[in-house]
Protein backbone atom coordinates (compact mmCIF):
# COMPACT_ATOMS: atom_id res chain seq x y z
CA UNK A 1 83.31 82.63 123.43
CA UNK A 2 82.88 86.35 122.88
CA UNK A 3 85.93 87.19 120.81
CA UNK A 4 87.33 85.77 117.74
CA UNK A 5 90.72 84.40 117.16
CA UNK A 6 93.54 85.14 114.34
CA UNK A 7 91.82 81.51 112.60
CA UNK A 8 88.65 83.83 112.69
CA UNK A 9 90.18 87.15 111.73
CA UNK A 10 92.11 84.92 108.62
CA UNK A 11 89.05 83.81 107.00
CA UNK A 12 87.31 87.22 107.82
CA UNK A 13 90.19 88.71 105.79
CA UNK A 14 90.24 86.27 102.46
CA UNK A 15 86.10 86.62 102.32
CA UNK A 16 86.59 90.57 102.25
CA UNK A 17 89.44 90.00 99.47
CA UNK A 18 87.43 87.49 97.26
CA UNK A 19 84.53 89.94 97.60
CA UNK A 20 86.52 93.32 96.94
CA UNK A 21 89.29 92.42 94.89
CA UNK A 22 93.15 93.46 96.36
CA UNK A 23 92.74 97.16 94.04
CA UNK A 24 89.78 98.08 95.67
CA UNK A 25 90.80 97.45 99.49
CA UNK A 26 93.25 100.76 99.28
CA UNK A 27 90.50 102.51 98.37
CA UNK A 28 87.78 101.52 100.86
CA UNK A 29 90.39 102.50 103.61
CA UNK A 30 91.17 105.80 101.89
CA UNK A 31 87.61 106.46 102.33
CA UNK A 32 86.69 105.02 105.38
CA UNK A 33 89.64 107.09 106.83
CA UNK A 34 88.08 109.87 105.20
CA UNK A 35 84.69 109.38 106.65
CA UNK A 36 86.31 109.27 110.05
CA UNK A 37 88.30 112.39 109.79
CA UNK A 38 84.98 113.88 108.73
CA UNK A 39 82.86 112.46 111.51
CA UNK A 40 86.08 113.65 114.32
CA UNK A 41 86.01 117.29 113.02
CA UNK A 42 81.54 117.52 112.68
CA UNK A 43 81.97 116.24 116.88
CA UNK A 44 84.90 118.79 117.20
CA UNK A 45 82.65 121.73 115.59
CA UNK A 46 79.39 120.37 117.55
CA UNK A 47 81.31 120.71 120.61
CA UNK A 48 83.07 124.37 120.19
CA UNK A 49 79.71 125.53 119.07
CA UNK A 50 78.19 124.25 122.37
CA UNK A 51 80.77 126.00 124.34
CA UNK A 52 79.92 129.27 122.73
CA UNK A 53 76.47 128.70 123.60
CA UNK A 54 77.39 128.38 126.93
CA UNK A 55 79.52 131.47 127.32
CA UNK A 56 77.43 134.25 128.66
């Protein structure tokens, strides 16, 4: 009951596609990669400055 299955995930798919169009899909995952690479290397700096702190 919890997860979906591929019937799910199909219909999922064509409502994203009727509302963004197939030119704009590219796009939004260009920039939601983006947005992730962003988010990995802000935790990355977070944590090296943290470990400085730490150092005596």
């Amino acid at each position: 009951m919890g997860s979906f299955s591929m019937f799910h995930w199909a219909i999922v798919l064509l409502i994203v596609v009727l509302v963004f169009g197939t030119r704009k899909l590219p796009n939004i995952g260009k920039d939601l990669g983006g947005a992730i690479k962003g988010f990995k290397d802000g935790v990355r700096e977070g944590k090296d400055a943290v470990d400085e702190a730490k150092r005596p």
